[in-house]
N, C-alpha and C. Protein backbone atom coordinates (compact mmCIF):
# COMPACT_ATOMS: atom_id res chain seq x y z
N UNK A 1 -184.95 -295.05 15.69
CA UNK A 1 -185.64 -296.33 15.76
C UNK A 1 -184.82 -297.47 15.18
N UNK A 2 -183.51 -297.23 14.96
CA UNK A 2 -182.79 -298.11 14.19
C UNK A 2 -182.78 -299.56 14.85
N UNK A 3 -182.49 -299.15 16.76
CA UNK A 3 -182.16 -300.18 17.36
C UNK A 3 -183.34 -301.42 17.56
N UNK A 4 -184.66 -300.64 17.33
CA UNK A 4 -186.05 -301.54 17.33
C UNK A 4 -185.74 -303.15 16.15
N UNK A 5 -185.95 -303.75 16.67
CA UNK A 5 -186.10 -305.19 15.86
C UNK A 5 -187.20 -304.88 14.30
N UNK A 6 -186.78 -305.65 13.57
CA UNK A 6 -188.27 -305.42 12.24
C UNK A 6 -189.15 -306.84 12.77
N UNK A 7 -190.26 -306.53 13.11
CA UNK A 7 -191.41 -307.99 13.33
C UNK A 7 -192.45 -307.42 12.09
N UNK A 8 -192.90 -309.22 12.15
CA UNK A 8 -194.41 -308.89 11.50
C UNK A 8 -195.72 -307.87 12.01
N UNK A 9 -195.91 -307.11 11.06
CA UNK A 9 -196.59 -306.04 11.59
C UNK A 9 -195.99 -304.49 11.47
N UNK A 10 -194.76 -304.43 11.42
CA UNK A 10 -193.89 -303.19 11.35
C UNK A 10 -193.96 -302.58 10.05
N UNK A 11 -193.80 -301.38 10.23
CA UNK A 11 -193.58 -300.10 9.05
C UNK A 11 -192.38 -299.99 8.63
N UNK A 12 -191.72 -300.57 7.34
CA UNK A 12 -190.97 -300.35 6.86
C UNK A 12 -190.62 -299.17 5.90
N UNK A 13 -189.31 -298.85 6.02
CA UNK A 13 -189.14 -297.89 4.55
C UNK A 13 -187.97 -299.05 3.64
N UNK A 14 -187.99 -299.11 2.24
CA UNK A 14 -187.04 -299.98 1.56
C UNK A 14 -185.79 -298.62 1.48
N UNK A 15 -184.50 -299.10 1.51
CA UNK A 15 -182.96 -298.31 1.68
C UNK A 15 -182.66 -298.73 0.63
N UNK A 16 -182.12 -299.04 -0.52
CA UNK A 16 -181.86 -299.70 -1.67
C UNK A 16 -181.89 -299.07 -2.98
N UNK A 17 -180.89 -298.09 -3.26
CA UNK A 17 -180.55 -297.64 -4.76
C UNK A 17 -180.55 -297.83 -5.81
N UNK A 18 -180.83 -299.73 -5.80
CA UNK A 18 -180.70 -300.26 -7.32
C UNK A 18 -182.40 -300.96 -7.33
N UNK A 19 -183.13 -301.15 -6.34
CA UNK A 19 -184.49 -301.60 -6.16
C UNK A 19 -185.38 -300.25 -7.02
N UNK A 20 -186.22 -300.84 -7.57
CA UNK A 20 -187.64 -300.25 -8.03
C UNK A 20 -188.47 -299.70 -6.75
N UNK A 21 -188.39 -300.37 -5.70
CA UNK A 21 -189.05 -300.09 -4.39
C UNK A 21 -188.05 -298.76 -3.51
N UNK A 22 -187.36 -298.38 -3.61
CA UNK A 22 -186.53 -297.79 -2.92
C UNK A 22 -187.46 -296.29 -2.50
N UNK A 23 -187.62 -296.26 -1.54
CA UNK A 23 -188.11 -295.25 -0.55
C UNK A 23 -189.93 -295.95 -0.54
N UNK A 24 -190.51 -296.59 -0.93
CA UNK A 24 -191.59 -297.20 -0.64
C UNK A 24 -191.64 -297.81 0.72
N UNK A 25 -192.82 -297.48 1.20
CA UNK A 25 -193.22 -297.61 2.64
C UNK A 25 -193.99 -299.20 2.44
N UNK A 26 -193.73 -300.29 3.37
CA UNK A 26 -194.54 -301.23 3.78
C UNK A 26 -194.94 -301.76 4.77
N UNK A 27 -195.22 -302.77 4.52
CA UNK A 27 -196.09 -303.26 5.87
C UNK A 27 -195.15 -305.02 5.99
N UNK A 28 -194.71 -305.28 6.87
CA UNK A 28 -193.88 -306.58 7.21
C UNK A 28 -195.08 -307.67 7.75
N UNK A 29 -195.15 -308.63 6.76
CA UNK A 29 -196.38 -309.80 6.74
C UNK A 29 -195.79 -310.74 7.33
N UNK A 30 -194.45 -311.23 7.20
CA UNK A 30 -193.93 -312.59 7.36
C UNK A 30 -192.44 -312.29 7.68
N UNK A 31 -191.89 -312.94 8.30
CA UNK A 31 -190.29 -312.70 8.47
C UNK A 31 -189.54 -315.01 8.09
N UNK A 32 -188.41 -314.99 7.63
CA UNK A 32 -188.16 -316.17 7.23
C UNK A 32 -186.47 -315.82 7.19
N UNK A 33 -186.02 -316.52 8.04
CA UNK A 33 -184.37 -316.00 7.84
C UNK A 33 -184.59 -314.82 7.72
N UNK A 34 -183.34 -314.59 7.02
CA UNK A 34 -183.14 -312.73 6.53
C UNK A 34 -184.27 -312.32 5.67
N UNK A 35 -185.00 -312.96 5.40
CA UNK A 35 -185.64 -312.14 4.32
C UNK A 35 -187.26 -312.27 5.26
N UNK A 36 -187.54 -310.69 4.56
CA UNK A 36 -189.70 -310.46 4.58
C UNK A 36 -190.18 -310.12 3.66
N UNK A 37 -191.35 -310.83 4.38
CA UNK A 37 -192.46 -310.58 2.88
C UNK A 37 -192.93 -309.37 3.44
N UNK A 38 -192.84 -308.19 2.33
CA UNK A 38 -193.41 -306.97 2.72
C UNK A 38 -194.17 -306.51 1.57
N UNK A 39 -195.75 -306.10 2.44
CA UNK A 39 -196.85 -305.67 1.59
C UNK A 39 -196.54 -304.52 1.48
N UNK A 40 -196.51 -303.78 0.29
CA UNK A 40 -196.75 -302.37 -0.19
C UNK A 40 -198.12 -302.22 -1.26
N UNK A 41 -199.05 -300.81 -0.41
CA UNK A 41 -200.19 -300.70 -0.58
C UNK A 41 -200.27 -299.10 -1.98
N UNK A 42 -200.37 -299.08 -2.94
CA UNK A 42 -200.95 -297.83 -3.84
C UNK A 42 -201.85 -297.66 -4.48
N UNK A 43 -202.93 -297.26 -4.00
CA UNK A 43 -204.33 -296.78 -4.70
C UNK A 43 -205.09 -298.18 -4.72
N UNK A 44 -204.90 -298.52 -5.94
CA UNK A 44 -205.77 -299.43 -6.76
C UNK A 44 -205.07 -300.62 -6.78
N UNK A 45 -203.77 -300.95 -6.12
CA UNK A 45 -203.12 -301.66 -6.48
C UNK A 45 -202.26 -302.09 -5.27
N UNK A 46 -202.08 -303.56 -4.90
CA UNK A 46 -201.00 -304.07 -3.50
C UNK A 46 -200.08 -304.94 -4.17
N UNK A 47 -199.44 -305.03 -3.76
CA UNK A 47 -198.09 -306.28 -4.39
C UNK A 47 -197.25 -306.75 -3.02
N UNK A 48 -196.75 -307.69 -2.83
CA UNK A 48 -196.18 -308.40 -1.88
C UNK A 48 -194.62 -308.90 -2.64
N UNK A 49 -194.06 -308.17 -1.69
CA UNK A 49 -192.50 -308.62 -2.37
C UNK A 49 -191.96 -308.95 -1.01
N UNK A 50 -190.80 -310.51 -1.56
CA UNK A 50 -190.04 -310.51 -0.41
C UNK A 50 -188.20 -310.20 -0.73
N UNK A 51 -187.83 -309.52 0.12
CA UNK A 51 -186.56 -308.94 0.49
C UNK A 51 -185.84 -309.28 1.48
N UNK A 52 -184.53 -308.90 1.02
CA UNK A 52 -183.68 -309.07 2.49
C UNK A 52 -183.86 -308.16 3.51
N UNK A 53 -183.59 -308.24 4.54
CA UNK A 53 -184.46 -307.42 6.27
C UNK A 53 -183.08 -306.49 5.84
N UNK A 54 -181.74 -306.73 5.07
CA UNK A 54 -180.28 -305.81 5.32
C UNK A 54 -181.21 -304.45 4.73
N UNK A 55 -182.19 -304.52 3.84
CA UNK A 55 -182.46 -303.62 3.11
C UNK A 55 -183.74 -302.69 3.15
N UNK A 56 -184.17 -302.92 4.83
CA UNK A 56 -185.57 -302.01 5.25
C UNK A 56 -185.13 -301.41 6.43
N UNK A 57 -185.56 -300.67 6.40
CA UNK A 57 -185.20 -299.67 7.80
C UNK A 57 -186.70 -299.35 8.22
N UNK A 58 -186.42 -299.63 9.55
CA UNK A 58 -188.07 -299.24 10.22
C UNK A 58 -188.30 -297.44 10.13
N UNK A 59 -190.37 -297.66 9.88
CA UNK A 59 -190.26 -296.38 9.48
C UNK A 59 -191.13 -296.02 10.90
């Protein structure tokens, strides 16, 4: 699925070794230049971080 575009709406996984998020699954809310705002959902708890697109791979 590499070659698929990332849009708003897409399933991300974060790729990123030095991120706190790294292997966390999200949800792509917004796209702006290189970077998205991506919702990640756990239990009791959502947070919205935005990142560079170099660093999500569609899941």
């Amino acid at each position: 699925m590499a070659d698929l575009p990332i849009l708003p709406g897409s399933t991300v996984v974060v790729r990123d070794g030095r991120s706190i998020y790294n292997g966390y699954r999200g949800f792509v809310q917004r796209i702006s230049g290189q970077q998205a705002a991506v919702l990640f959902e756990g239990g009791n708890w959502d947070k919205l971080v935005t990142m560079p697109l170099k660093l999500l791979e569609q899941a």
